[in-house]
C-alpha atoms as a PDB file:
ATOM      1  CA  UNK A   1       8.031   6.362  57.217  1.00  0.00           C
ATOM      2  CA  UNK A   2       6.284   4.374  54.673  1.00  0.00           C
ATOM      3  CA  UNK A   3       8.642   0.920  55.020  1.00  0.00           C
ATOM      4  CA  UNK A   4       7.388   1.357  58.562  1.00  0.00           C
ATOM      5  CA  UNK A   5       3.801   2.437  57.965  1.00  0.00           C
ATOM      6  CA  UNK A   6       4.034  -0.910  55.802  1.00  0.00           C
ATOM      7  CA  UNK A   7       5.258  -2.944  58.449  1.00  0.00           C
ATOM      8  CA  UNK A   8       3.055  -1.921  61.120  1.00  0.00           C
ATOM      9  CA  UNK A   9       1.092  -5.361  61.110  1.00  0.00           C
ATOM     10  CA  UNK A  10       4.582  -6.952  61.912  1.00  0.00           C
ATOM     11  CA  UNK A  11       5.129  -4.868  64.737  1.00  0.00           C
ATOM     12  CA  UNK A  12       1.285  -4.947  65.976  1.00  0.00           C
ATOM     13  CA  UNK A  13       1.817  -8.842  66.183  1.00  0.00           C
ATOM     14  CA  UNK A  14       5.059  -8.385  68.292  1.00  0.00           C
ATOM     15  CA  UNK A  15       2.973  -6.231  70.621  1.00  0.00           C
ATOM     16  CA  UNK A  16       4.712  -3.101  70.001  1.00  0.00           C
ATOM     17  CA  UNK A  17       3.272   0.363  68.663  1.00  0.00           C
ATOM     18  CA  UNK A  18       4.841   2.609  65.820  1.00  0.00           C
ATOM     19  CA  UNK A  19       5.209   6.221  66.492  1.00  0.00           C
ATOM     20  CA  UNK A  20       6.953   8.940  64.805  1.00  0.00           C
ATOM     21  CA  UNK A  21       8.023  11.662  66.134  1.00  0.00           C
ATOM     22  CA  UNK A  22       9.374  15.235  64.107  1.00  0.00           C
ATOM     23  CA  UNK A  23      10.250  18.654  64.986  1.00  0.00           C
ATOM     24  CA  UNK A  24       7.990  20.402  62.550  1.00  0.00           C
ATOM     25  CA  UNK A  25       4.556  21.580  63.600  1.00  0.00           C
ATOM     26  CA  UNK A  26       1.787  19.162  64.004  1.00  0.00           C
ATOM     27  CA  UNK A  27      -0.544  20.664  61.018  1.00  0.00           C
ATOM     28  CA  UNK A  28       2.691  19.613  58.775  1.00  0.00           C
ATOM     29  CA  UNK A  29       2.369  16.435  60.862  1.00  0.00           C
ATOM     30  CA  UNK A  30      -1.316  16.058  59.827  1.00  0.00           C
ATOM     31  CA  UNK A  31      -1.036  16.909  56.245  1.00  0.00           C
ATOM     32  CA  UNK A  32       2.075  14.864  55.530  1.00  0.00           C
ATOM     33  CA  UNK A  33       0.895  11.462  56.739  1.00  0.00           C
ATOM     34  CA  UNK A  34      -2.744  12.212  55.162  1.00  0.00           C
ATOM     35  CA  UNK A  35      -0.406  13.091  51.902  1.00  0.00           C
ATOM     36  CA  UNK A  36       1.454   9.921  52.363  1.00  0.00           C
ATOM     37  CA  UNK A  37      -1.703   7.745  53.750  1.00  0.00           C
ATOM     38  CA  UNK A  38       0.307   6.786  56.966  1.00  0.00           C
ATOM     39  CA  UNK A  39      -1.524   4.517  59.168  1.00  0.00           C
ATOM     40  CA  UNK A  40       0.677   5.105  62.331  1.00  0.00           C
ATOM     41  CA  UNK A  41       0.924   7.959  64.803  1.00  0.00           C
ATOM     42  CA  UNK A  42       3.059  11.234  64.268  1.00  0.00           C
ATOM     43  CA  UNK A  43       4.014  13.244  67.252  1.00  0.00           C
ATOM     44  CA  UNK A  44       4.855  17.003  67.128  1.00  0.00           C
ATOM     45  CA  UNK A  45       8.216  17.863  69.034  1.00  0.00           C
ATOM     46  CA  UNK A  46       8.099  21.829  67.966  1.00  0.00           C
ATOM     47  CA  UNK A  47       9.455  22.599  71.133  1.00  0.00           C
ATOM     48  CA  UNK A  48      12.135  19.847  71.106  1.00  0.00           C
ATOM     49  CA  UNK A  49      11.370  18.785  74.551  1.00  0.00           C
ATOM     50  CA  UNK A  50      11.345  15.270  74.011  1.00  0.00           C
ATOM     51  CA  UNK A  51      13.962  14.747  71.579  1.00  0.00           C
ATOM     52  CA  UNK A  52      16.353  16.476  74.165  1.00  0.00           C
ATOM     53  CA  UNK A  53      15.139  14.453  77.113  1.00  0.00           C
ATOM     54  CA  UNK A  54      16.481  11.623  74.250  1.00  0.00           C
ATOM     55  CA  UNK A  55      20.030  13.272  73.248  1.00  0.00           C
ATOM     56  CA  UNK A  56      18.512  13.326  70.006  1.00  0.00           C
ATOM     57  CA  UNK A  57      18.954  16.644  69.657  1.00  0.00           C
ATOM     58  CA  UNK A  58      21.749  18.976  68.266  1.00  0.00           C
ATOM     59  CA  UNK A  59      22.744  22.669  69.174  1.00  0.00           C
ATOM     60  CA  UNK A  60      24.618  24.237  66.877  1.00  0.00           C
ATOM     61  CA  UNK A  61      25.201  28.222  66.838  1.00  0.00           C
ATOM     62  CA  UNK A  62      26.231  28.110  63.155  1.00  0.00           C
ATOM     63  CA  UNK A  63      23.110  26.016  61.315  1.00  0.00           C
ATOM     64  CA  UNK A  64      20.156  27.984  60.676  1.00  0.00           C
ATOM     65  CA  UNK A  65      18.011  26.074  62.453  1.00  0.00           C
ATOM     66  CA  UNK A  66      20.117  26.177  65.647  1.00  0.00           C
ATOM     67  CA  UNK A  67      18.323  23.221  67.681  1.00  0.00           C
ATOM     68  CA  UNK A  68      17.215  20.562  65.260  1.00  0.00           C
ATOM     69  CA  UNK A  69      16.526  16.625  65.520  1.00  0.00           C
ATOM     70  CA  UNK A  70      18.671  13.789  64.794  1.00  0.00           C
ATOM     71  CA  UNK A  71      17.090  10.949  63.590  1.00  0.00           C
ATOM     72  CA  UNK A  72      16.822   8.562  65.995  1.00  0.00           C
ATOM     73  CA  UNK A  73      15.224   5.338  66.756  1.00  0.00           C
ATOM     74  CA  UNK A  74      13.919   3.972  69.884  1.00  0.00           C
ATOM     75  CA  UNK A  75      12.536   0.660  71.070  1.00  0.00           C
ATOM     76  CA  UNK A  76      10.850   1.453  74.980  1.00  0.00           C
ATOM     77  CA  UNK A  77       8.867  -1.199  76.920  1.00  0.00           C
ATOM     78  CA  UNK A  78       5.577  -0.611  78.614  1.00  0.00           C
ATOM     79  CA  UNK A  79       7.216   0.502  81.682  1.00  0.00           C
ATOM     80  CA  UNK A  80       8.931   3.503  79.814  1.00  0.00           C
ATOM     81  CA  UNK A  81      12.214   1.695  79.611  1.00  0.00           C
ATOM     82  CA  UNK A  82      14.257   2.155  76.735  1.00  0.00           C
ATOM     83  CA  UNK A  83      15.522  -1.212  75.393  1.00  0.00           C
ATOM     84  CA  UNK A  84      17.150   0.134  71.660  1.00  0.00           C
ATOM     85  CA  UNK A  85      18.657   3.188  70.958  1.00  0.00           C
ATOM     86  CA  UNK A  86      19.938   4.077  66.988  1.00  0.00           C
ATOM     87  CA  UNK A  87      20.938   7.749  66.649  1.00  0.00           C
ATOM     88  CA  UNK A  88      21.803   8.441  63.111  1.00  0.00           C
ATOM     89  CA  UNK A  89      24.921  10.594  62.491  1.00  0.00           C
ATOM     90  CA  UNK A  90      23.331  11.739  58.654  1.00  0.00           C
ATOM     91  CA  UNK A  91      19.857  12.352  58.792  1.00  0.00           C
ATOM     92  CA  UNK A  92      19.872  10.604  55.423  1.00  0.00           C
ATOM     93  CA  UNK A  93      20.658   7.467  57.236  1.00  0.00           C
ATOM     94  CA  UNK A  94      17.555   4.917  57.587  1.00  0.00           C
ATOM     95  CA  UNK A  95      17.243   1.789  59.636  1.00  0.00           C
ATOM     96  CA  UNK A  96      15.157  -0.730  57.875  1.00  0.00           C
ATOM     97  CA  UNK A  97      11.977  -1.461  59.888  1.00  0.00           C
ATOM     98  CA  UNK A  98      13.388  -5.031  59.891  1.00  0.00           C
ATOM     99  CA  UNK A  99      15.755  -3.750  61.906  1.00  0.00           C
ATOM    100  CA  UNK A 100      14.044  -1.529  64.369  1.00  0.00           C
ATOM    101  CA  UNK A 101      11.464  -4.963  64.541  1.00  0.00           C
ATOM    102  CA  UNK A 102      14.285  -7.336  65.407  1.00  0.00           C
ATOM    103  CA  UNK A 103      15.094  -4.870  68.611  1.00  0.00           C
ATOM    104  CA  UNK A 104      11.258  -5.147  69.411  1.00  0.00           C
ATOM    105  CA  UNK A 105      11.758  -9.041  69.163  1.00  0.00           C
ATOM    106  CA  UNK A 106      14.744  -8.928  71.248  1.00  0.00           C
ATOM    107  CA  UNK A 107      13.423  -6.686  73.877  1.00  0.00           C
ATOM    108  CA  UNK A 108      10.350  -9.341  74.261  1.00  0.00           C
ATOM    109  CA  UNK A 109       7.737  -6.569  74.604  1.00  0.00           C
END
């Protein structure tokens, strides 16, 4: 979240807005990106509404958590249409914000 946080200006000046979005509660939300100094928004998705609207999600009987969050990364216009989707199969797999800003670019926002 930080290489994003860091990039924010970049994406500001492409006219697009940086929000996460995480499963855990939004206190956890609050105290993580006031522990980390983030600069962009954080969305709560305890209820994993949105992620499943996104396919983002996973079910799986056998994990502890049963329902948890892929990570995913999404580039949608003003008009709510997605123009970049990036699920990651390992949630230890990170796009670069470069990345995620050359999408932006690409979608002309």
């Amino acid at each position: 979240m930080r290489g994003f946080d860091e990039a924010l200006p970049k994406f500001e000046a492409a006219g697009a807005q940086v929000v996460g979005m995480s499963t855990d509660a939004a206190p956890a939300l609050v105290a993580w990106s006031k522990e980390l100094g983030l600069h962009h928004v954080l969305l709560a998705d305890f209820r994993r509404q949105v992620i499943a609207q996104y396919d983002a999600m996973v079910t799986d009987p056998n994990h502890p958590l049963f329902r948890y969050g892929k990570r995913a990364y999404f580039v949608i216009d003003k008009n709510g249409v997605v123009k970049f989707i990036k699920v990651m199969d390992k949630p230890t797999d990170l796009l670069e914000p470069a990345e995620v800003l050359a999408a932006v670019n690409a979608a002309k926002m």
